[in-house]
C-alpha atoms as a PDB file:
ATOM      1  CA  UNK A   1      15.997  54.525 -18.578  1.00  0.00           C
ATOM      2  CA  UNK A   2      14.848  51.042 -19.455  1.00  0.00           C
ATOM      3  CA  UNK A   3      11.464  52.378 -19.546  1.00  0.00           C
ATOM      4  CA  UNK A   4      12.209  55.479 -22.122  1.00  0.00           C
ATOM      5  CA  UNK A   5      13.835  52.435 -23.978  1.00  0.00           C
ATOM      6  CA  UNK A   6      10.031  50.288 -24.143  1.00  0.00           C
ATOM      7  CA  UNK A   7       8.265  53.900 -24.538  1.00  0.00           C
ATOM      8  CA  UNK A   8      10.414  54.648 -27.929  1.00  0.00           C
ATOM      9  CA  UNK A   9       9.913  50.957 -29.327  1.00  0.00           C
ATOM     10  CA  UNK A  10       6.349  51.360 -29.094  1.00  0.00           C
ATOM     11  CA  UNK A  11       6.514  54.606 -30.563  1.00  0.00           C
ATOM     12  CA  UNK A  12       8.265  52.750 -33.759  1.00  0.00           C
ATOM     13  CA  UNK A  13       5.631  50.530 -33.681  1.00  0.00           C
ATOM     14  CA  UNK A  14       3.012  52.573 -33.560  1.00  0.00           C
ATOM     15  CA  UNK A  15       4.284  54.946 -36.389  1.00  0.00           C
ATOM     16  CA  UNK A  16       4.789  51.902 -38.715  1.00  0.00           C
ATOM     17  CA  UNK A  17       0.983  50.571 -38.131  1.00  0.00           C
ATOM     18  CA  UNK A  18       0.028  54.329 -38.938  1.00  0.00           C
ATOM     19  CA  UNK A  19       1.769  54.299 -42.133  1.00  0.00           C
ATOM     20  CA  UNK A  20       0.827  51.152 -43.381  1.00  0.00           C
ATOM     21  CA  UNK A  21      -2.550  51.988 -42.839  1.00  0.00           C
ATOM     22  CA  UNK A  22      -2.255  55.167 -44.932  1.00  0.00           C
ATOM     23  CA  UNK A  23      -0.158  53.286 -47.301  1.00  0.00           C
ATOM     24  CA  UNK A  24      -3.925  51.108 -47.578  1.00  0.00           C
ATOM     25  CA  UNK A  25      -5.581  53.999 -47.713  1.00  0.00           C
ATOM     26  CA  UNK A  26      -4.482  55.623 -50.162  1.00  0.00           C
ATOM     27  CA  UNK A  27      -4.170  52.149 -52.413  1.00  0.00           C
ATOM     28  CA  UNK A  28      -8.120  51.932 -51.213  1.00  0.00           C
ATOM     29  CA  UNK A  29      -8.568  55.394 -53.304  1.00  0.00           C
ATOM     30  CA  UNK A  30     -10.668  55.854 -50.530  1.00  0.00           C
ATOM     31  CA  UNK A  31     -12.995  59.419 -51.508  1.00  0.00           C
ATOM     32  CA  UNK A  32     -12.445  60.505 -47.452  1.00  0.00           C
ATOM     33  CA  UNK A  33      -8.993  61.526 -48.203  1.00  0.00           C
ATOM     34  CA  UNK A  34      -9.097  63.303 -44.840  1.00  0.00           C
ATOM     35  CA  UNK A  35      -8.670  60.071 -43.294  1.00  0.00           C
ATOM     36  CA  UNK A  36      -5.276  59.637 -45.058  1.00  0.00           C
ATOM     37  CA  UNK A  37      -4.408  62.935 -43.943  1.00  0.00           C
ATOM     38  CA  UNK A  38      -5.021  62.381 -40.319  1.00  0.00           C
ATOM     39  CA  UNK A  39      -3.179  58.929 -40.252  1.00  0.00           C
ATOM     40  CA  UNK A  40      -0.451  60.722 -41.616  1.00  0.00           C
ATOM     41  CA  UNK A  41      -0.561  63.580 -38.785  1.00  0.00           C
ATOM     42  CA  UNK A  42      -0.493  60.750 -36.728  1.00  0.00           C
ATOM     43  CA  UNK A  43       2.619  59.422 -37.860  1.00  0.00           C
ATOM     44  CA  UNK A  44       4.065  62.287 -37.876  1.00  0.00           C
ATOM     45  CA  UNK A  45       3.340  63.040 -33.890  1.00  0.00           C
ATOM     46  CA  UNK A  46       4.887  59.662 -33.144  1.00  0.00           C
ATOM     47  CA  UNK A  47       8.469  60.632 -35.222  1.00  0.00           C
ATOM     48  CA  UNK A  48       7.930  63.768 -32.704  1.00  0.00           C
ATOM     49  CA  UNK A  49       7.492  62.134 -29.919  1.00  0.00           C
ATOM     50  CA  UNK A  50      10.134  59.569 -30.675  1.00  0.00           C
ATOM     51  CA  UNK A  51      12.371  62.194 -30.763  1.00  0.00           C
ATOM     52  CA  UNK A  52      11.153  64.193 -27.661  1.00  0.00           C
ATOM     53  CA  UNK A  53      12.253  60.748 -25.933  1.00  0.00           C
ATOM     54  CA  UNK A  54      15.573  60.524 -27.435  1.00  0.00           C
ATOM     55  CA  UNK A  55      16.622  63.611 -25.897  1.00  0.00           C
ATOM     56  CA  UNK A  56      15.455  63.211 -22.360  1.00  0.00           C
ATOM     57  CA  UNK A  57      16.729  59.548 -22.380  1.00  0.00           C
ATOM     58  CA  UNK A  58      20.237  61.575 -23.434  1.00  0.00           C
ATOM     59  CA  UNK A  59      20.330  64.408 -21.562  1.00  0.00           C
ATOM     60  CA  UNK A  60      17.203  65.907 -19.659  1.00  0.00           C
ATOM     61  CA  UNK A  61      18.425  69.716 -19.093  1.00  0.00           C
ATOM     62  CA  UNK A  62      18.222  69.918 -22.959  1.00  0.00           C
ATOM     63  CA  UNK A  63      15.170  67.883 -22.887  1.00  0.00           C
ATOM     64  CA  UNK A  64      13.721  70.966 -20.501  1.00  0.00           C
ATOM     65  CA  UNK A  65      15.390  73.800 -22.657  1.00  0.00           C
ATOM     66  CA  UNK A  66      14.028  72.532 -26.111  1.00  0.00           C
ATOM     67  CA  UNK A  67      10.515  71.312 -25.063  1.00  0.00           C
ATOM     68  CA  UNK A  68       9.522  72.730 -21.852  1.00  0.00           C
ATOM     69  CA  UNK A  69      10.464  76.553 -22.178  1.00  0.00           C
END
């Protein structure tokens, strides 16, 4: 489970680079606001998969029954 453990720290990681970089974006007032919206989406599918992890690192039956049915 050690390896769920480096999988969800990265995931942290990666989520807080892809909100700072929106947080730049938008303080940019960058015209291409659809690049501030797809950072964000990004973001959002790490929290996602962050949680997706927490589950099967606690219990992978439920894991099966909320993701994979």
């Amino acid at each position: 489970m050690r390896d769920l453990q480096l999988l969800a720290d990265y995931l942290v990681r990666l989520r807080q680079e892809k909100l700072q970089l929106g947080h730049s974006q938008a303080l940019a007032d960058d015209p291409r606001i659809i690049h501030l919206v797809i950072t964000a989406h990004e973001a959002e599918l790490c929290s996602r998969i962050l949680a997706a992890v927490k589950v099967l690192e606690r219990d992978s039956g439920k894991f099966i029954q909320e993701y994979l049915s």
